[in-house]
C-alpha atoms as a PDB file:
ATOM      1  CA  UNK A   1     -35.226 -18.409 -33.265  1.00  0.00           C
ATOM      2  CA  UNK A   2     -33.381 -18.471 -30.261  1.00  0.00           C
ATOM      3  CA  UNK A   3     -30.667 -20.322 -28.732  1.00  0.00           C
ATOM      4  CA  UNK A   4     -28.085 -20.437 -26.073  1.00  0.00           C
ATOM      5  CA  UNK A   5     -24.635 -19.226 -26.138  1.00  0.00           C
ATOM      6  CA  UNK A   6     -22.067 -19.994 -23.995  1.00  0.00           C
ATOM      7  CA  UNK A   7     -18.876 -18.203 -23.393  1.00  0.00           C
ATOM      8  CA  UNK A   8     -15.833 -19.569 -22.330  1.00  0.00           C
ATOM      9  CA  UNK A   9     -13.526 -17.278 -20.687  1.00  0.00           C
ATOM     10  CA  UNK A  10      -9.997 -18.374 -19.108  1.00  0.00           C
ATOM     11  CA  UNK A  11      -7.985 -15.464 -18.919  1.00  0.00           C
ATOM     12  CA  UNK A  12      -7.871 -13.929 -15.974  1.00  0.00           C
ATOM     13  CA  UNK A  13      -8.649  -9.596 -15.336  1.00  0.00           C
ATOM     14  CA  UNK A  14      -5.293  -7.868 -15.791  1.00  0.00           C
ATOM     15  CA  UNK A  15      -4.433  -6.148 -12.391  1.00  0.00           C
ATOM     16  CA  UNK A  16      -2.861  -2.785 -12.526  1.00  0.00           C
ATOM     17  CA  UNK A  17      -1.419  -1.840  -9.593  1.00  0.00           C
ATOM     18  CA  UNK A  18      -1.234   2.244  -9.190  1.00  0.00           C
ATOM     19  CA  UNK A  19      -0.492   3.737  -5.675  1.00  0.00           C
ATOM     20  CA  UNK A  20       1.521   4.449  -3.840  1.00  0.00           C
ATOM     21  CA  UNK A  21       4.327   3.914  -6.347  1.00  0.00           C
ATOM     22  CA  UNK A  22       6.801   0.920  -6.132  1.00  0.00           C
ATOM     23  CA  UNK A  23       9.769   1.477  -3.699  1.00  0.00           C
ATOM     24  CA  UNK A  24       7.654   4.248  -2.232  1.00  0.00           C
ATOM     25  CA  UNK A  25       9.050   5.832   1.442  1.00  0.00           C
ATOM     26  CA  UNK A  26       6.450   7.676   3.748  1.00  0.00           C
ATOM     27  CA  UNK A  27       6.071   8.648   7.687  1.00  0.00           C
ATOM     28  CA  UNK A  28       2.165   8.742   7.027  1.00  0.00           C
ATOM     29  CA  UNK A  29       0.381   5.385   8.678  1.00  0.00           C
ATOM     30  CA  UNK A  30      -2.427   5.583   6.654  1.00  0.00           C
ATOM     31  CA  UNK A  31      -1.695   4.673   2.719  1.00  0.00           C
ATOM     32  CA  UNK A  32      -4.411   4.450  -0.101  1.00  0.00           C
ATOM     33  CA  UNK A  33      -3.640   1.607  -2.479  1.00  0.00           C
ATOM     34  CA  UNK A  34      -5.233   1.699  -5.900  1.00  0.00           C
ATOM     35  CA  UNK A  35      -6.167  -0.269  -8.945  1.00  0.00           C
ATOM     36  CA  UNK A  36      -7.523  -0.956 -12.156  1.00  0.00           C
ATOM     37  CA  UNK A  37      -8.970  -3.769 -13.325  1.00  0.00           C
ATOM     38  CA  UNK A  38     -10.638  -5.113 -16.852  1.00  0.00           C
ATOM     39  CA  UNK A  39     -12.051  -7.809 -18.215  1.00  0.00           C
ATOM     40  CA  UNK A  40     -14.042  -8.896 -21.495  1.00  0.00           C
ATOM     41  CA  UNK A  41     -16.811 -10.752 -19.428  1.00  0.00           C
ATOM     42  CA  UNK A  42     -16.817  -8.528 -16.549  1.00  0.00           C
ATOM     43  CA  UNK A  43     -15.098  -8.420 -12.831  1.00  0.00           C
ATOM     44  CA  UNK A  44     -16.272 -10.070 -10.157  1.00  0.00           C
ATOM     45  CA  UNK A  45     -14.157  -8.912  -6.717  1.00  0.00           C
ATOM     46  CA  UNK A  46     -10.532  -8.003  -5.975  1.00  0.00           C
ATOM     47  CA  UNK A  47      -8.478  -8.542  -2.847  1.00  0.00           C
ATOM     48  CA  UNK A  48      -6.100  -6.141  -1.781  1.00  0.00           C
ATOM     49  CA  UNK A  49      -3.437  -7.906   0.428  1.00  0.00           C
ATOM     50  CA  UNK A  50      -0.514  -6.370   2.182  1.00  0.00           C
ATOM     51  CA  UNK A  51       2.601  -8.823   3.922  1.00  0.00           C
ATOM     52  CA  UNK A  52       5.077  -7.714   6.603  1.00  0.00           C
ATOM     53  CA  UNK A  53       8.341  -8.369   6.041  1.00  0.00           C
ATOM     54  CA  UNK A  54       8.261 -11.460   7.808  1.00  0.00           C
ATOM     55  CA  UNK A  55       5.700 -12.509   4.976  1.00  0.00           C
ATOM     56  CA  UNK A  56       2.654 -12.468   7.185  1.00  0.00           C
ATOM     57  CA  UNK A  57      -0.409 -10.899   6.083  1.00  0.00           C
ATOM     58  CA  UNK A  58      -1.317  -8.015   7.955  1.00  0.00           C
ATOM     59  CA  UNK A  59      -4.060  -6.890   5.275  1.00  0.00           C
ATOM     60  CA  UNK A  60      -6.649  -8.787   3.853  1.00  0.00           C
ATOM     61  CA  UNK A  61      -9.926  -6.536   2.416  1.00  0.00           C
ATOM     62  CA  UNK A  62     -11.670  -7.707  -0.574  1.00  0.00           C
ATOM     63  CA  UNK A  63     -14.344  -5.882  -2.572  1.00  0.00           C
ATOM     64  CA  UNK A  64     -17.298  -6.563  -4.833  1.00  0.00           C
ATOM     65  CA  UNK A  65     -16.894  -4.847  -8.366  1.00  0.00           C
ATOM     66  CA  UNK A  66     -19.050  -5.226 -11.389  1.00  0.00           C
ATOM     67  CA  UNK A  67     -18.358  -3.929 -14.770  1.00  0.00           C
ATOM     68  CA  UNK A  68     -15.712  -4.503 -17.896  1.00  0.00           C
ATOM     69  CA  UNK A  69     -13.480  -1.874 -15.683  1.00  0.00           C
ATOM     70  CA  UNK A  70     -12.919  -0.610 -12.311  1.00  0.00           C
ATOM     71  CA  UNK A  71     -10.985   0.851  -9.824  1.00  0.00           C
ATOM     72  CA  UNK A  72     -10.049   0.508  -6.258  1.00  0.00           C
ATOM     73  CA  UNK A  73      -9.012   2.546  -3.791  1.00  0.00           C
ATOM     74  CA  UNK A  74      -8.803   1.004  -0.134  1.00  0.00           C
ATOM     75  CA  UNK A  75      -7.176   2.837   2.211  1.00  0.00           C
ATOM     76  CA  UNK A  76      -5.371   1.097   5.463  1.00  0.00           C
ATOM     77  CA  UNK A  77      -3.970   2.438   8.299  1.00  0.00           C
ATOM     78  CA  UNK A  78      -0.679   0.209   8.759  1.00  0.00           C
ATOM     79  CA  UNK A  79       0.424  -0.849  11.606  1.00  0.00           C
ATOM     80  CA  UNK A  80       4.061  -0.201  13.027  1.00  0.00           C
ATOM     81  CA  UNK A  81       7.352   0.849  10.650  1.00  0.00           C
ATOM     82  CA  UNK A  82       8.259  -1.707   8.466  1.00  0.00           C
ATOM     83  CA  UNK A  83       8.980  -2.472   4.540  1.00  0.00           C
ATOM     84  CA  UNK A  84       5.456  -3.820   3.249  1.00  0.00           C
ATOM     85  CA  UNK A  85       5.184  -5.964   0.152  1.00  0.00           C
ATOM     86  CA  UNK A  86       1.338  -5.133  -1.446  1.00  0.00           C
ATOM     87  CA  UNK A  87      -0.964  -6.753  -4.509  1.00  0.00           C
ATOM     88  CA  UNK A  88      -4.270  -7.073  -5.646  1.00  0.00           C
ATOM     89  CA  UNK A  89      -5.542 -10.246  -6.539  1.00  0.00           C
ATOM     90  CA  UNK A  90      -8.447 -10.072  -8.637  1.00  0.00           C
ATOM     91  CA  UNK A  91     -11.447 -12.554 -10.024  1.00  0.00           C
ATOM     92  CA  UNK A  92     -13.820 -12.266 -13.013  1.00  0.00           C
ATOM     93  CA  UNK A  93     -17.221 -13.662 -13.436  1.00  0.00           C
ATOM     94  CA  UNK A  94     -16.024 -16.891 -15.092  1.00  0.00           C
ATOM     95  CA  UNK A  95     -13.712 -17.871 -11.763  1.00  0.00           C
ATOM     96  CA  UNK A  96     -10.039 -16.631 -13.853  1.00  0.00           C
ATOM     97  CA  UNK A  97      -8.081 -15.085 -10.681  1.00  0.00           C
ATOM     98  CA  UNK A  98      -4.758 -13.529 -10.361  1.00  0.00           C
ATOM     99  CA  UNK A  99      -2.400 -11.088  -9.003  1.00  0.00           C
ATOM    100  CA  UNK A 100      -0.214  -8.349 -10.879  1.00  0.00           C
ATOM    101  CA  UNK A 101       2.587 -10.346 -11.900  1.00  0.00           C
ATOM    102  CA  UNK A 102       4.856  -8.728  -9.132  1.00  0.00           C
ATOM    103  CA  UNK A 103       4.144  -7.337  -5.645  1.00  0.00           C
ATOM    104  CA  UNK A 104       5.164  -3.659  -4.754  1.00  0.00           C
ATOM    105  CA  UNK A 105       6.996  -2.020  -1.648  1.00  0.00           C
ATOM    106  CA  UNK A 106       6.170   0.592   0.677  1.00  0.00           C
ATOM    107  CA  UNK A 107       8.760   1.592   3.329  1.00  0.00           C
ATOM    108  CA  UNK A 108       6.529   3.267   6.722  1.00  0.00           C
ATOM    109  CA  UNK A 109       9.072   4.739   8.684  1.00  0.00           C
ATOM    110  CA  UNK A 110       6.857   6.521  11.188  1.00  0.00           C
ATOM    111  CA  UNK A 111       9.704   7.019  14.265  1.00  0.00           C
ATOM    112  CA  UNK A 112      11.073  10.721  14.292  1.00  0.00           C
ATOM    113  CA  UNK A 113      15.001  10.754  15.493  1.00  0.00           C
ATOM    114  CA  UNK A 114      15.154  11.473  19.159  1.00  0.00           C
ATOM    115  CA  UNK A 115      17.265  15.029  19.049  1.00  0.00           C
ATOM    116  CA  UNK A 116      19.099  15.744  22.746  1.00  0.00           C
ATOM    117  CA  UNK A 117      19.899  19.469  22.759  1.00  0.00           C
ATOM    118  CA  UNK A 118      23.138  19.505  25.009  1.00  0.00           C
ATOM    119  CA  UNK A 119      24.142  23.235  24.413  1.00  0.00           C
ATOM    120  CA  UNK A 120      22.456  25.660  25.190  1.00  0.00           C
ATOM    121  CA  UNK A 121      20.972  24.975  28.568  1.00  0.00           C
ATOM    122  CA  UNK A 122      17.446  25.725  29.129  1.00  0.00           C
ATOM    123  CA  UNK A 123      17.585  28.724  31.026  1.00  0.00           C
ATOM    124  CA  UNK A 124      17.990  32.225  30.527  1.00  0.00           C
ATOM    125  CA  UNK A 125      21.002  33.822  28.856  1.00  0.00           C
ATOM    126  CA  UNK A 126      22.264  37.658  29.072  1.00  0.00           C
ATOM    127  CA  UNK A 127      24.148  37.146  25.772  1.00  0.00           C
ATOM    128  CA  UNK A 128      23.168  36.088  22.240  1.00  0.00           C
ATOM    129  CA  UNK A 129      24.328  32.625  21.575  1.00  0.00           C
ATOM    130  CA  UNK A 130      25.450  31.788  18.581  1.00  0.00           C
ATOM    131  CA  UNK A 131      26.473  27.783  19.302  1.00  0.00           C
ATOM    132  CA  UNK A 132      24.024  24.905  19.574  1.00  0.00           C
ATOM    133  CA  UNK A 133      25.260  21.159  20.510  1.00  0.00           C
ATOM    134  CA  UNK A 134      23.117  18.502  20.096  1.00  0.00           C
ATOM    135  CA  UNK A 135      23.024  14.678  19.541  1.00  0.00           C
ATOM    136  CA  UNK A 136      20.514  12.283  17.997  1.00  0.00           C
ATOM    137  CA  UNK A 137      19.853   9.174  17.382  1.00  0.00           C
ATOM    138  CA  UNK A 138      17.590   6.975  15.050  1.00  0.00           C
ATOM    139  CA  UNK A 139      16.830   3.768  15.086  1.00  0.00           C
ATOM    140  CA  UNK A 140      15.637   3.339  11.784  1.00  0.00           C
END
């Protein structure tokens, strides 16, 4: 005997969105940003996208994955300080796509202070000093 069976799927693969953590603050440019991602019929790609804070995309990388479960991992150098809003968006085999239900932050703050040592001089001293003067200034 033999026959056909169709499945009908319309739920979408839950995205789980892992790192870097939600409100997360770092001076390091380059950022992994992980994962999961299940499904009863099985996964077909995921999207990783990353906005500006103007809301312009200034990520777009999508992957092929196969399997009931899986995990990525992309890793993007971004681009100049600013607060980034990131999600993956993610499709199974049947065509059900969607994105974690809310996007997460990342703060790059890159820029060191600028630091203007006003006392001491840089020269020679016969005497210890015990004093230092200075100003800074940051930006962000």
């Amino acid at each position: 005997m033999s026959g056909t069976f169709n499945i009908t799927d319309t739920t979408p693969p839950p995205v789980y969105l892992k790192a870097p953590s939600n409100g997360t603050l770092t001076r390091n440019a380059t950022q992994y940003f992980a994962a999961n991602f299940t499904d009863n019929v099985g996964i077909k790609n995921v999207s990783l996208y990353i906005w500006n804070s103007s809301n312009s995309v200034i990520n777009l990388t999508t992957s092929i994955l196969t399997g009931m479960a899986n995990i990525s991992n992309i890793s993007v150098t971004l681009p100049y300080d600013n607060i980034f809003r990131w999600n993956y968006y993610a499709c199974d085999n049947m065509s059900n796509c969607i994105f974690n239900s809310t996007n997460w932050t990342l703060t790059y703050d890159g820029t060191p202070p600028a630091i203007n040592i006003t006392y001491p001089l840089n020269t020679t001293y016969s005497i210890n000093v015990r004093w230092l003067n200075y100003t800074y200034s940051y930006t962000n």
